[in-house]
C-alpha atoms as a PDB file:
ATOM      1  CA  UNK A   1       0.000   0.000   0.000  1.00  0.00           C
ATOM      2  CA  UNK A   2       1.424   3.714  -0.600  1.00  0.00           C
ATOM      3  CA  UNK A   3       2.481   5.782   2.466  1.00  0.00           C
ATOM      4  CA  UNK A   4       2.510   9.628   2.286  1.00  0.00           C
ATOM      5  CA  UNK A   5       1.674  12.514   4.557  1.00  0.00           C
ATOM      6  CA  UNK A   6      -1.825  15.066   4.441  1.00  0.00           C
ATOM      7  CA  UNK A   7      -1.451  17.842   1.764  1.00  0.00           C
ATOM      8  CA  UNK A   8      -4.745  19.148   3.263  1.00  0.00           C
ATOM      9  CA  UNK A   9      -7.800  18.585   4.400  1.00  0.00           C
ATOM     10  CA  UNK A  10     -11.575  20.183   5.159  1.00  0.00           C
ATOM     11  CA  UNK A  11     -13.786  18.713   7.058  1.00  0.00           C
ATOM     12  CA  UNK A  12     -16.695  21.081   6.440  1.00  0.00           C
ATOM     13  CA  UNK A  13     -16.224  19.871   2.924  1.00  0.00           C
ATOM     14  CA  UNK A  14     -15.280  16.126   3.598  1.00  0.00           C
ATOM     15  CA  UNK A  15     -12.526  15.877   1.265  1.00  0.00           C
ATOM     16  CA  UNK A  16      -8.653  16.739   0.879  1.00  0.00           C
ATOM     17  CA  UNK A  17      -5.802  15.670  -0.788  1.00  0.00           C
ATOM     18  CA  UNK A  18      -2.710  13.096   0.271  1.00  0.00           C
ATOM     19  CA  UNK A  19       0.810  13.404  -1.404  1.00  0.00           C
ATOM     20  CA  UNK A  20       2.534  10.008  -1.796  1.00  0.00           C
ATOM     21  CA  UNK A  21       6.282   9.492  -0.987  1.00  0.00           C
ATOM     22  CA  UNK A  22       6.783   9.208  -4.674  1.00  0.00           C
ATOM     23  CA  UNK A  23       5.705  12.130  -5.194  1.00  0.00           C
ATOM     24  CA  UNK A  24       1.776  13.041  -6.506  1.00  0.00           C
ATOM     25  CA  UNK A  25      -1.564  13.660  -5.177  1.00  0.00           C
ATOM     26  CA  UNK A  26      -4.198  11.648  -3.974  1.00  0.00           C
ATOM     27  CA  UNK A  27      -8.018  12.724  -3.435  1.00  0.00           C
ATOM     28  CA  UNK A  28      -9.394  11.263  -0.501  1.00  0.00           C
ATOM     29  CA  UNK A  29     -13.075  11.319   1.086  1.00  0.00           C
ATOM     30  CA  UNK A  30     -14.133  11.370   4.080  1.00  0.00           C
ATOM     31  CA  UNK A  31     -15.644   8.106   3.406  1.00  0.00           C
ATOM     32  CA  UNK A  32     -12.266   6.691   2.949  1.00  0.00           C
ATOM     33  CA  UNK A  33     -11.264   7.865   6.481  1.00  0.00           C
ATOM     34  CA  UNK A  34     -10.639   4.771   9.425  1.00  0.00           C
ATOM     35  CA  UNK A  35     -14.263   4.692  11.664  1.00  0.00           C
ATOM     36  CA  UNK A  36     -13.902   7.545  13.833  1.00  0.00           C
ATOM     37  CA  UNK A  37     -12.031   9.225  12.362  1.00  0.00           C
ATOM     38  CA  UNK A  38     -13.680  12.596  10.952  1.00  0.00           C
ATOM     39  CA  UNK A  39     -10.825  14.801   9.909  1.00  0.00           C
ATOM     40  CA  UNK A  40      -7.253  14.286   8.880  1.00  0.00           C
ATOM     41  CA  UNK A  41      -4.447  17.159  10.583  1.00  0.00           C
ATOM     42  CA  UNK A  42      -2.102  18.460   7.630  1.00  0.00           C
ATOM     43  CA  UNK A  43       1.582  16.361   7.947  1.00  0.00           C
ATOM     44  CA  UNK A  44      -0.092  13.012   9.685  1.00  0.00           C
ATOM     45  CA  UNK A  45       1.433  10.180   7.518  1.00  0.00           C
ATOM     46  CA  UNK A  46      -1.191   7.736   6.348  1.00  0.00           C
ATOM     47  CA  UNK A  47      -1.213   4.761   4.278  1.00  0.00           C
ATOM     48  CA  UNK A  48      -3.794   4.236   1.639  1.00  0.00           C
ATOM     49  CA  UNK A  49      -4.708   2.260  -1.177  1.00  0.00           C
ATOM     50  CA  UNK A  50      -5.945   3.689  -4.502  1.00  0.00           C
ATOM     51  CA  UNK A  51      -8.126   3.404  -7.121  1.00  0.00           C
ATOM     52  CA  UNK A  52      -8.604   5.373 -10.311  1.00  0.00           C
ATOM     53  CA  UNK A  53     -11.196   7.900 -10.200  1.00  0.00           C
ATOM     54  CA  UNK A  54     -12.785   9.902 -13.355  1.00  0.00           C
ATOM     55  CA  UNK A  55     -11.065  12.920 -12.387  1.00  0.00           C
ATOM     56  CA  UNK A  56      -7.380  11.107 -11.193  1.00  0.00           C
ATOM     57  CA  UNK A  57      -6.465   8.925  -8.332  1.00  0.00           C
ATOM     58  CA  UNK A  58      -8.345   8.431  -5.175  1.00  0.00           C
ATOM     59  CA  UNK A  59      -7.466   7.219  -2.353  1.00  0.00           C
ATOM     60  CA  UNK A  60      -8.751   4.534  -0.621  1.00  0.00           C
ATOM     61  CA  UNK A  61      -9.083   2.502   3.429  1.00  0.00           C
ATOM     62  CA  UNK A  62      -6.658   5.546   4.760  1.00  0.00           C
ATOM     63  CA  UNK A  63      -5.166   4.557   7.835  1.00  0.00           C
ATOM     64  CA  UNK A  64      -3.624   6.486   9.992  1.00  0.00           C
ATOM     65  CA  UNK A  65      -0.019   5.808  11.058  1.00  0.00           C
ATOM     66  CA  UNK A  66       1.409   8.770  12.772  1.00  0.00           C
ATOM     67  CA  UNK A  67      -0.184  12.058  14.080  1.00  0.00           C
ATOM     68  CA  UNK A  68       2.526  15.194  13.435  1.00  0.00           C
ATOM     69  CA  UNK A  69       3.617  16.583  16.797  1.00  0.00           C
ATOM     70  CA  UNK A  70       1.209  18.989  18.630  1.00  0.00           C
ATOM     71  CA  UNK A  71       2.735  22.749  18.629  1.00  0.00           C
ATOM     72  CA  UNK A  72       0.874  23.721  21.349  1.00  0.00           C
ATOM     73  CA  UNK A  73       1.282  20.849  23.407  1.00  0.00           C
ATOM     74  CA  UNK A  74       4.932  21.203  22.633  1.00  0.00           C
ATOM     75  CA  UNK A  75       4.612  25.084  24.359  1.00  0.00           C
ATOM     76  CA  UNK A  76       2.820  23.659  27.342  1.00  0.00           C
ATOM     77  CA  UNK A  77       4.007  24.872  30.679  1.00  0.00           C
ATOM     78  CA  UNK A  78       4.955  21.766  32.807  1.00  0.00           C
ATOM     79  CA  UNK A  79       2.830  20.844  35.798  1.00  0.00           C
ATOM     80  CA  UNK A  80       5.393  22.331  38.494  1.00  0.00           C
ATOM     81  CA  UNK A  81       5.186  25.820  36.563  1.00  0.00           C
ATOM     82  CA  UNK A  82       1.708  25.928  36.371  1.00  0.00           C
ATOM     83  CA  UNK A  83       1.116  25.203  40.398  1.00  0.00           C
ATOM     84  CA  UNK A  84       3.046  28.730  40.722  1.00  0.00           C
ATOM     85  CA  UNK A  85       1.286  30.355  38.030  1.00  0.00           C
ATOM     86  CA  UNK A  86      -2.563  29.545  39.630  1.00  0.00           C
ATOM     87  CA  UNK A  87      -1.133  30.341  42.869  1.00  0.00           C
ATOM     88  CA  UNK A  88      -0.069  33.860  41.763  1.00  0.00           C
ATOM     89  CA  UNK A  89      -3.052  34.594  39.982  1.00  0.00           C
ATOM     90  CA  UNK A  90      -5.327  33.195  42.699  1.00  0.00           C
ATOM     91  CA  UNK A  91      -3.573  35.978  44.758  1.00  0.00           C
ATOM     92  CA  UNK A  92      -4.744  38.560  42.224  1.00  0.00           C
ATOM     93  CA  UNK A  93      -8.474  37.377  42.437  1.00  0.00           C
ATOM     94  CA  UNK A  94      -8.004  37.752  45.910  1.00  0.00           C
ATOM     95  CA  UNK A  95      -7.204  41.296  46.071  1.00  0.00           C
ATOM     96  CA  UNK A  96      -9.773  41.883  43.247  1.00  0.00           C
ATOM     97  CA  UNK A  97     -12.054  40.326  45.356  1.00  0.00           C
ATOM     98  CA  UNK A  98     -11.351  43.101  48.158  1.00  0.00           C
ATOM     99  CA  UNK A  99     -11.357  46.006  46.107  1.00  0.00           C
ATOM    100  CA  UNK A 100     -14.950  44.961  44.680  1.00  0.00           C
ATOM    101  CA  UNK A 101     -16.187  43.823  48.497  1.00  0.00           C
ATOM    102  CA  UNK A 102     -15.042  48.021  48.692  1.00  0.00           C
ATOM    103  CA  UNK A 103     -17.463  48.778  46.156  1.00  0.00           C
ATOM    104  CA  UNK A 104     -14.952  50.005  43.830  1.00  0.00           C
ATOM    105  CA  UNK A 105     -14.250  48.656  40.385  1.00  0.00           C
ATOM    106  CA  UNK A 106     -10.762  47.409  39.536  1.00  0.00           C
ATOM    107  CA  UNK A 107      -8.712  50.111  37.542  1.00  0.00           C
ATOM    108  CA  UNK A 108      -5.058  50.682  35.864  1.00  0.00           C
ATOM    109  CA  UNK A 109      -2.112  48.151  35.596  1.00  0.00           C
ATOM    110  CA  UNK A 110      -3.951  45.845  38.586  1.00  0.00           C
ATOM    111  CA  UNK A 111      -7.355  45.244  35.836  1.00  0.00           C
ATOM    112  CA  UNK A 112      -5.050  44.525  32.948  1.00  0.00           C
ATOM    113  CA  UNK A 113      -2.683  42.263  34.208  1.00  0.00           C
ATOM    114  CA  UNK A 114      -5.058  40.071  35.690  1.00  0.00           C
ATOM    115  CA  UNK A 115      -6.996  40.151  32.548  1.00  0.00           C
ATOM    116  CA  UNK A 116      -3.885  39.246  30.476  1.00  0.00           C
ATOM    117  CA  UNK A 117      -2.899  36.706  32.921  1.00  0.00           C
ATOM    118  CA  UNK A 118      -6.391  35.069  33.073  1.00  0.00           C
ATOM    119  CA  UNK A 119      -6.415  34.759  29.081  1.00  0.00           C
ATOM    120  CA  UNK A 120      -2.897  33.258  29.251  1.00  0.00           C
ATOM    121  CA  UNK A 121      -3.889  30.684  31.724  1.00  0.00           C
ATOM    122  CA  UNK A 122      -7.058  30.044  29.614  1.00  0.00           C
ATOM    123  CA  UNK A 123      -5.166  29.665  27.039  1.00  0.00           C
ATOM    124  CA  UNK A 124      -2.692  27.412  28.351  1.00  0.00           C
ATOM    125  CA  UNK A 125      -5.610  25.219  29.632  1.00  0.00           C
ATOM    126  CA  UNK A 126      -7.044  25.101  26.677  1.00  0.00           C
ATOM    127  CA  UNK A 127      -3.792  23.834  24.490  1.00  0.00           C
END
């Protein structure tokens, strides 16, 4: 069976196209995809067999063989970063909490810092 990698691939659409290790394209469906399965990630190496379609090759029983590293779980903090992180910010809330318990609305450097930090730890969370 040929190997190659994801060229692309929408899965609004339900289609994309593989590139073999020899070199050319492949059209694959989402019907061709493993159970499960409902998208393919550009750069995940596949294996696939083919069969020749009206319009060119096409690419059939993909399975999956490797997933291309994860960026941003590559960027993730460790665990023993992120206890001091959360502990910091939980600080912040804490004097947030006071100033509103004062009747008075956060203002200046205090507001936007914790709002940056509290989309950076969302985001982090979220990776």
């Amino acid at each position: 069976m040929p190997v190659g990698k994801v060229k692309w691939y929408d899965a609004e659409k339900g289609f994309g196209f593989l590139s073999t290790d020899e070199g050319g394209d492949v059209f694959v469906r989402a019907s061709a995809l493993p159970p499960g399965t409902e998208a393919l990630r550009s750069g995940t190496r596949v294996e696939f067999g083919i069969v020749q379609g009206r319009k060119g090759d096409q690419a059939l029983q993909v399975r999956l063989l490797e997933a291309p590293p994860s960026v941003s779980k590559a960027r993730r903090k460790s665990p023993e970063d992120m206890i001091a992180i959360v502990e910091d910010l939980i600080k912040l809330l804490d004097g947030l909490e006071n100033t509103y318990r004062r009747g008075r609305q956060p203002e200046g450097r205090t507001a936007s810092r914790t709002a940056q930090l509290l989309r950076a730890l969302a985001d982090e969370l979220d990776a």
